[in-house]
Protein backbone atom coordinates (compact mmCIF):
# COMPACT_ATOMS: atom_id res chain seq x y z
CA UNK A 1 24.03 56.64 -20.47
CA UNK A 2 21.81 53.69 -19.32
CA UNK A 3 21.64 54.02 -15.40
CA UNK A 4 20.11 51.12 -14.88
CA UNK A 5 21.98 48.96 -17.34
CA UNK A 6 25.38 50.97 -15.51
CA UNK A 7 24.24 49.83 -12.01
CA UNK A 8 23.38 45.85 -13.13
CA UNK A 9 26.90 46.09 -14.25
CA UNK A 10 28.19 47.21 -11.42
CA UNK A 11 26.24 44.68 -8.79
CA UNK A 12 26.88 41.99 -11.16
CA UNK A 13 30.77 42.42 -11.21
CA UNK A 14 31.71 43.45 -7.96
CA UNK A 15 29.81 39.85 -6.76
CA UNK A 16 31.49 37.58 -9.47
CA UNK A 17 34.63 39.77 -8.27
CA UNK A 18 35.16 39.83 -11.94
CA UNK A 19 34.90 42.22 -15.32
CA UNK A 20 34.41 38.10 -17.18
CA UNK A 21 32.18 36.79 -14.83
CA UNK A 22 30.18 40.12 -14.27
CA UNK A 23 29.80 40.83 -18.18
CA UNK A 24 28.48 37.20 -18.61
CA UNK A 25 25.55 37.18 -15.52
CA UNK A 26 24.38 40.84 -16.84
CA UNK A 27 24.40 39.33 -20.27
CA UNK A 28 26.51 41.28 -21.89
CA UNK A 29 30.20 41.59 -23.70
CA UNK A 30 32.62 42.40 -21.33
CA UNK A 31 33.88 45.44 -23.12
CA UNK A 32 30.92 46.34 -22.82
CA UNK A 33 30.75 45.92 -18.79
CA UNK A 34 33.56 47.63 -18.95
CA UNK A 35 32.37 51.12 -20.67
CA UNK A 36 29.22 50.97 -19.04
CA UNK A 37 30.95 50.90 -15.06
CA UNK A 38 33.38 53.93 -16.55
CA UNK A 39 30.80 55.90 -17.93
CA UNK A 40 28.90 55.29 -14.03
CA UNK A 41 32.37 56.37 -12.58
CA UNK A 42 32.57 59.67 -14.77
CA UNK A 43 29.30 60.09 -13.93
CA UNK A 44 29.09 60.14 -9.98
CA UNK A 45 32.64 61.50 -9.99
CA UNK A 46 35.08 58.53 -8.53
CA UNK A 47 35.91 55.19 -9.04
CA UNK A 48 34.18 52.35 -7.60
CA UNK A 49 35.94 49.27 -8.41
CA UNK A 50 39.67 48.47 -7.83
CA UNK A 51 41.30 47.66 -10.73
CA UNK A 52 45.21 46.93 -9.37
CA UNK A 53 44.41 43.28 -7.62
CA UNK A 54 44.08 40.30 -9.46
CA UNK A 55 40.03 40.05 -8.20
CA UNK A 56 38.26 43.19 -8.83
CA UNK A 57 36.69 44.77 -5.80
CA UNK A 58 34.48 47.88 -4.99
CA UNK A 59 36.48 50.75 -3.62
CA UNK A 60 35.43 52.68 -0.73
CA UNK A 61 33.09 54.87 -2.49
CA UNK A 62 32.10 52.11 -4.58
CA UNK A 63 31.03 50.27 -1.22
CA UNK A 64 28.72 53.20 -0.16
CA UNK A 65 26.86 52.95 -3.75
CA UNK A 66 26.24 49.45 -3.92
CA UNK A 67 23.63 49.36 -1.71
CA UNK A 68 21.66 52.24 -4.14
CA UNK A 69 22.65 50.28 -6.81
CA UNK A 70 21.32 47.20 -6.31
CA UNK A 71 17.63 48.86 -4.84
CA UNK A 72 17.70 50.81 -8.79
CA UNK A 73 18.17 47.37 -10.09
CA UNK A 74 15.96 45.69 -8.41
CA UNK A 75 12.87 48.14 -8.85
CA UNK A 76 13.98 48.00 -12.26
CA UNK A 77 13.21 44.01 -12.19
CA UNK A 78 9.99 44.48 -10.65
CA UNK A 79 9.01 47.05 -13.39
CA UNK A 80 9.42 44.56 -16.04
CA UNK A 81 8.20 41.70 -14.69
CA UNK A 82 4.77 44.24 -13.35
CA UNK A 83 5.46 45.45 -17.46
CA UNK A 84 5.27 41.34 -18.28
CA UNK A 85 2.47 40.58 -16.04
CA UNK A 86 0.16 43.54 -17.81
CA UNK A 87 1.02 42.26 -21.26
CA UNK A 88 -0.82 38.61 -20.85
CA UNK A 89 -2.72 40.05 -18.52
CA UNK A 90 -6.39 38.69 -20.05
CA UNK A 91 -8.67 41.05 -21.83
CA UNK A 92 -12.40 40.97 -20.82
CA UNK A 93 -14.50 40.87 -23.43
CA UNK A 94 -18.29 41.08 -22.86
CA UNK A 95 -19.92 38.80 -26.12
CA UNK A 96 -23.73 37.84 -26.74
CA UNK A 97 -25.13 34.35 -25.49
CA UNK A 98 -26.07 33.87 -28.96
CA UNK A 99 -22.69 33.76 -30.61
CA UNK A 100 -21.57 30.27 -32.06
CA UNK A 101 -19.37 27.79 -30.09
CA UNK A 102 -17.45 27.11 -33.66
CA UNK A 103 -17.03 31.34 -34.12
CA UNK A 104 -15.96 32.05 -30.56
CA UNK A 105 -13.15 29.31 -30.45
CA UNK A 106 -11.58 30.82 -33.47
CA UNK A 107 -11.94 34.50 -32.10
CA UNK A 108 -10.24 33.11 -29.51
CA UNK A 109 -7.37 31.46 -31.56
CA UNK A 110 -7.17 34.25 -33.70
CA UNK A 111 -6.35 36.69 -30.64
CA UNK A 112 -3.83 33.97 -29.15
CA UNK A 113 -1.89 34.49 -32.38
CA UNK A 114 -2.09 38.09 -31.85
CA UNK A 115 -0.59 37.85 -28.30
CA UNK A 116 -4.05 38.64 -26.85
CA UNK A 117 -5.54 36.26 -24.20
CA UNK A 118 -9.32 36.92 -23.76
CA UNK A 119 -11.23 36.04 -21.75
CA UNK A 120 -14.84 35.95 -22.68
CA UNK A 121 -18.66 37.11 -20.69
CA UNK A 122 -21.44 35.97 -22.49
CA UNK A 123 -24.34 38.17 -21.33
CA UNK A 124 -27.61 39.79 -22.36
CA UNK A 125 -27.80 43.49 -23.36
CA UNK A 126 -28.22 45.23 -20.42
CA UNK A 127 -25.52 42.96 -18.40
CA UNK A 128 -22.57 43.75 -21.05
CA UNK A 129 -23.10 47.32 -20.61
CA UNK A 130 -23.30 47.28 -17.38
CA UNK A 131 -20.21 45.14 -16.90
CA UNK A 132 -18.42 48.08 -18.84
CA UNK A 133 -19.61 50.83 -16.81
CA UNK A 134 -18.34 49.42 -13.27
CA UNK A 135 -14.84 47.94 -15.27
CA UNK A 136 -15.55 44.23 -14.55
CA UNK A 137 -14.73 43.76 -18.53
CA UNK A 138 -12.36 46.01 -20.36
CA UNK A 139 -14.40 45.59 -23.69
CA UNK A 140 -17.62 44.66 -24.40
CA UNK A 141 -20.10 44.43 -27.76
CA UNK A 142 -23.18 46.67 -26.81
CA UNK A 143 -26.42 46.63 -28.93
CA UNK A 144 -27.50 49.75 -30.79
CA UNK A 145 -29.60 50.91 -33.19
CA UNK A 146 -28.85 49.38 -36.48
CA UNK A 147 -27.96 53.06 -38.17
CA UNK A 148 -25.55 53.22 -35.49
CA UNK A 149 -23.78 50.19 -35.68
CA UNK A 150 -20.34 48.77 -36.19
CA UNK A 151 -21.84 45.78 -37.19
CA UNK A 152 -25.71 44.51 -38.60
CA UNK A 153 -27.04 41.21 -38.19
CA UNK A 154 -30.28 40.66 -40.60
CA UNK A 155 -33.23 39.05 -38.80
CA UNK A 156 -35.73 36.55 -39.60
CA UNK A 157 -37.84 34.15 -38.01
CA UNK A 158 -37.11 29.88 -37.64
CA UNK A 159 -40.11 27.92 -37.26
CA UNK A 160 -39.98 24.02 -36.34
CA UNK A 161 -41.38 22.82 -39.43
CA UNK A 162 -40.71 23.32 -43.06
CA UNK A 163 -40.38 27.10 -43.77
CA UNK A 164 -42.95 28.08 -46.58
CA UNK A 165 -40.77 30.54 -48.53
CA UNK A 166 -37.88 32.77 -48.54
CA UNK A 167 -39.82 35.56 -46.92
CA UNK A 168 -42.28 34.99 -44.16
CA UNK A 169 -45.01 38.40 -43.42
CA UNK A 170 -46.13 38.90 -40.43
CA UNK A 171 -50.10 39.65 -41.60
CA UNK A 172 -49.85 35.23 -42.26
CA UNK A 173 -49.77 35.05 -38.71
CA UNK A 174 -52.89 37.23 -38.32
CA UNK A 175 -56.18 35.24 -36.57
CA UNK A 176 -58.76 34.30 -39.18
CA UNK A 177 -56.01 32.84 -41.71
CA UNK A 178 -56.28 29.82 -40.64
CA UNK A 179 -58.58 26.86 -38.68
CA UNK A 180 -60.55 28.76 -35.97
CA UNK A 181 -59.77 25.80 -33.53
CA UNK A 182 -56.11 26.31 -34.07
CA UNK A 183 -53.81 28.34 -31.51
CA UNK A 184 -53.05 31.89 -32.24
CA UNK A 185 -48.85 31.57 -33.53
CA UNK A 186 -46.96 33.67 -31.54
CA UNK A 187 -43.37 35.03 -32.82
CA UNK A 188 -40.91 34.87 -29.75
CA UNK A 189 -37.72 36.80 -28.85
CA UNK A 190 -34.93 35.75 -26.87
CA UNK A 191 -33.39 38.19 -24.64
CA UNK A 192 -30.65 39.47 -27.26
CA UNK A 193 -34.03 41.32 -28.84
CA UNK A 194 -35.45 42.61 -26.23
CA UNK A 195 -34.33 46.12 -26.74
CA UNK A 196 -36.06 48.96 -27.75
CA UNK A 197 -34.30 48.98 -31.13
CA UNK A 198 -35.42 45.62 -32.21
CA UNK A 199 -38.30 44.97 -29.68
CA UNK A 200 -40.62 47.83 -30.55
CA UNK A 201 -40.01 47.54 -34.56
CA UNK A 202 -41.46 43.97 -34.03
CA UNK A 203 -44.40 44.61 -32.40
CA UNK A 204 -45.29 48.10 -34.48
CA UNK A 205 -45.04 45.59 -37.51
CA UNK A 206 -47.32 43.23 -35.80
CA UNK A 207 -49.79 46.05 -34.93
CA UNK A 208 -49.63 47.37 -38.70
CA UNK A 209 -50.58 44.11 -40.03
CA UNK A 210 -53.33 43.62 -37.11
CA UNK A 211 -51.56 41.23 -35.13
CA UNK A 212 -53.05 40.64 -31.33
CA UNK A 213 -50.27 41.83 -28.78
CA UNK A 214 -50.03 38.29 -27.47
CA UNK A 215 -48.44 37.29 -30.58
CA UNK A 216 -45.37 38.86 -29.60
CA UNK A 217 -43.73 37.60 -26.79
CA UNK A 218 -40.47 37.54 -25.00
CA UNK A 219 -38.83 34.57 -23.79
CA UNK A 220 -36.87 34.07 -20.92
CA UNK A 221 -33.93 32.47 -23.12
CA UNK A 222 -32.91 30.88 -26.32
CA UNK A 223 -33.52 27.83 -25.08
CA UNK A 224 -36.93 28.47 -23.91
CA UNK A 225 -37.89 30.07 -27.11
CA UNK A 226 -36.56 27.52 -29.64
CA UNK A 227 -38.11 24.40 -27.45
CA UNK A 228 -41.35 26.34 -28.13
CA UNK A 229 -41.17 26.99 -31.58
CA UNK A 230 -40.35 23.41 -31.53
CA UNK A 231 -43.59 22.30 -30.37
CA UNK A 232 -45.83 24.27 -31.88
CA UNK A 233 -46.52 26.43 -34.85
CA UNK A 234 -44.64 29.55 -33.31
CA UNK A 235 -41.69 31.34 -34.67
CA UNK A 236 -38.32 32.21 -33.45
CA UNK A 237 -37.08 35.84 -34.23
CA UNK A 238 -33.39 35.47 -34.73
CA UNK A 239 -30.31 35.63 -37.44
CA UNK A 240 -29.37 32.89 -40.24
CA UNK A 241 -26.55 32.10 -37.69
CA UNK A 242 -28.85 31.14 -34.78
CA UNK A 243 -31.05 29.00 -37.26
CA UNK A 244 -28.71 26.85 -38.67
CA UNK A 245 -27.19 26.27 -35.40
CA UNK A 246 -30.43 25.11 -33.70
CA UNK A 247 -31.22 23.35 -37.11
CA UNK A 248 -34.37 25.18 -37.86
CA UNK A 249 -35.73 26.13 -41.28
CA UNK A 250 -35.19 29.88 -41.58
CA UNK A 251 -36.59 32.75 -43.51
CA UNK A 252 -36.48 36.36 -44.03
CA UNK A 253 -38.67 38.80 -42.42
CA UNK A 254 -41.13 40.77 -44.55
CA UNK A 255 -41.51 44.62 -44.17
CA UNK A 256 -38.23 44.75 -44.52
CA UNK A 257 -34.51 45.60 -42.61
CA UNK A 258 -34.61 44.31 -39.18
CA UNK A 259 -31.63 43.68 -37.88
CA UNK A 260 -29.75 43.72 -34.38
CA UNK A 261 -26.94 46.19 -34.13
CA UNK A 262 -23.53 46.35 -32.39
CA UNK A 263 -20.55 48.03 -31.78
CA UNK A 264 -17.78 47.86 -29.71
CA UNK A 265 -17.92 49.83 -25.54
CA UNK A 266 -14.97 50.02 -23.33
CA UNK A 267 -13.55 52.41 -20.67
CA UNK A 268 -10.07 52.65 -21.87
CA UNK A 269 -10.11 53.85 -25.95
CA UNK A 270 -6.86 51.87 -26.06
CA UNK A 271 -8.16 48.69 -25.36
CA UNK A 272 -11.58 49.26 -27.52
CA UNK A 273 -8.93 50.34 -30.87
CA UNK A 274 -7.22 47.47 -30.46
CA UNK A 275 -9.80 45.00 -30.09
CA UNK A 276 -11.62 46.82 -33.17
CA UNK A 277 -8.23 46.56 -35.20
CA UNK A 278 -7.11 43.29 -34.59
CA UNK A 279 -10.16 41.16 -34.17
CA UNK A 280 -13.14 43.21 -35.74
CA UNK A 281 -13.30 40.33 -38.63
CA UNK A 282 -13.69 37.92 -35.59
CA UNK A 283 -16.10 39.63 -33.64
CA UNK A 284 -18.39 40.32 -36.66
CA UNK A 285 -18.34 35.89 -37.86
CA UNK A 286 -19.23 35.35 -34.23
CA UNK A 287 -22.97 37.79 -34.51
CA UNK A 288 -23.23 36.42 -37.64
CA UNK A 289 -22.47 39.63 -39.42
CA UNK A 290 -22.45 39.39 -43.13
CA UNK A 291 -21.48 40.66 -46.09
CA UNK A 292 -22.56 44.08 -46.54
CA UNK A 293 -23.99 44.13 -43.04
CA UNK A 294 -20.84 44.91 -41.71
CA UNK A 295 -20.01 48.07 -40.96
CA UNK A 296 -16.37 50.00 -40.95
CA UNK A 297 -14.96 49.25 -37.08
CA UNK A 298 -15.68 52.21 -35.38
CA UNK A 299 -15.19 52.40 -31.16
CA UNK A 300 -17.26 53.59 -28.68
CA UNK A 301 -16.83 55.30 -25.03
CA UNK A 302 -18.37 53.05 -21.92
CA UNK A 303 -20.92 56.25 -21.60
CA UNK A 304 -22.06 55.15 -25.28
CA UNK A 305 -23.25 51.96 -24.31
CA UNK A 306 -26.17 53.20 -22.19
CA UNK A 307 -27.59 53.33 -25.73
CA UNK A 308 -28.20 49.86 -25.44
CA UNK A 309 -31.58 49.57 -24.30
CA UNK A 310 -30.71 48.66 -20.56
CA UNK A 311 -33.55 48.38 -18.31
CA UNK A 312 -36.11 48.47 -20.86
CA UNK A 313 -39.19 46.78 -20.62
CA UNK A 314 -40.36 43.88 -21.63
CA UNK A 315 -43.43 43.40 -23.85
CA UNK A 316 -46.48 41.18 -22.83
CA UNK A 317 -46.45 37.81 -23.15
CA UNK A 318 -43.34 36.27 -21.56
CA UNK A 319 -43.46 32.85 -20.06
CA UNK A 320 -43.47 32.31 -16.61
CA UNK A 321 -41.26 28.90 -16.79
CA UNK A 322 -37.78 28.38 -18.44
CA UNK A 323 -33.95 26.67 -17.99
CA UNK A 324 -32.51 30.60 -17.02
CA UNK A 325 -30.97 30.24 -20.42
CA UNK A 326 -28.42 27.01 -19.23
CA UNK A 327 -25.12 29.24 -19.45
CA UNK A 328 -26.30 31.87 -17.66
């Protein structure tokens, strides 16, 4: 039997003083009503409304139960609506600043068809895991080594003039190959690089071709970066993605597989399952994850994402002046 569904039958008829009435305010048949206030009476042992007058009204015993009745009912109310409230209840997500306006509005389309509000953190490496560990988000995409990943992201450099091929190598950018009075070109990162993973693979390529550790440098933000590389003959290290949205000539990286890696960090599994599941196509259009640089979704524990690079420090050469990256 269905306590709860016995006792909103019984409250709802003994106030309408009918079985008609009753049935229609608990929303259901009356026959129904009906079976489910007998099966209460043969459960606590005596009847509890009075059948023989034209209105139907509690009996004696059914007096002294009403009161229980209607506090069972009513925490049952509040459990649903609590039940309700958790369901829309909007999902943290912790995303990179350098995701795409177009690719995030569709994630977040996509999960409104799923019955999944989000609501989205854009934040640099260290800040989305961190935002994971003390629960501020209940999901977040960390960065990790690329063999580790969920999802790659090839890398390559913009520059703000013509790019000279498919494949730009680093030893071009080496002084003495070109006019002595000409500055040496610098290759900046933005903060979504600055982790060990990608960070120190840049400049060990620069030192292997004999580049001077000035020529890597971090930037404070995008923005700072890319108005930069705008300006001069500097590059911008970042994916296809990034390029065409800052509408910079882009091209590979020689020496081969850089790329930034992600995967998804959360402190319930739960949640991190079912954001892989549902929205893992999503996620990986908004890094700018393609092809066969996406991985199988694969979730990872909030202790996993201290893998990504928080706290690490930055290499030589960042500028001293900058917006704070605008969205910040």
């Amino acid at each position: 039997m269905d306590l709860v569904a016995a006792c909103r039958a019984l409250v709802a008829v003994s106030a309408r003083g009918s079985f008609t009435l009753g049935a229609a305010e608990a929303g259901v048949p009356q026959p129904v009503a009906s079976r489910r206030i007998a099966a209460l009476e043969d459960l606590l042992g005596a009847r509890l409304l009075d059948r023989s007058t034209r209105a139907v009204v509690p009996t004696t015993f059914g007096r002294d139960v009403l009161p229980g009745a209607r506090r069972l009912v009513e925490v049952a109310d509040a459990l649903l609506r609590q039940a309700g409230s958790a369901r829309t209840r909007p999902l943290g997500l912790a995303l990179p600043r350098t995701c795409a306006q177009e690719t995030l509005v569709r994630l977040v389309a996509e999960a409104r068809e799923l019955d999944l509000t989000l609501q989205l953190h854009h934040r640099e490496p260290d800040e989305r895991a961190q935002l994971v560990l003390t629960r501020d988000v209940r999901v977040a995409v960390v960065a990790v080594p690329a063999d580790g990943a969920t999802w790659r992201v090839p890398l390559g450099v913009a520059s703000g003039g013509p790019a000279p091929s498919d494949v730009l190598h680093l030893d071009t950018l080496r002084a003495g190959r070109w006019e002595e009075d000409e500055p040496v070109r610098r290759v900046w990162l933005q903060p979504e690089d600055d982790v060990p993973h990608v960070r120190d693979r840049v400049i060990a390529l620069g030192n292997a071709v004999g580049l001077q550790p000035a020529q890597v440098a971090v930037a404070d933000s995008v923005v700072t970066a890319a108005a930069q590389v705008l300006t001069s003959r500097d590059l911008l290290l970042c994916s296809a993605q990034q390029a065409r949205e800052l509408h910079l000539p882009w091209a590979r990286l020689g020496g081969g597989g850089l790329h930034r890696g992600y995967r998804l960090s959360g402190g319930d599994h739960e949640d991190v399952s079912r954001v892989a599941a549902l929205l893992g196509s999503g996620i990986a259009a908004c890094l700018g994850a393609v092809g066969g640089e996406t991985a199988a979704p694969r979730a990872d524990r909030a202790a996993g994402s201290r893998a990504s690079g928080a706290g690490a420090p930055r290499a030589s050469g960042s500028p001293a002046t900058g917006d704070g990256g605008g969205d910040r």
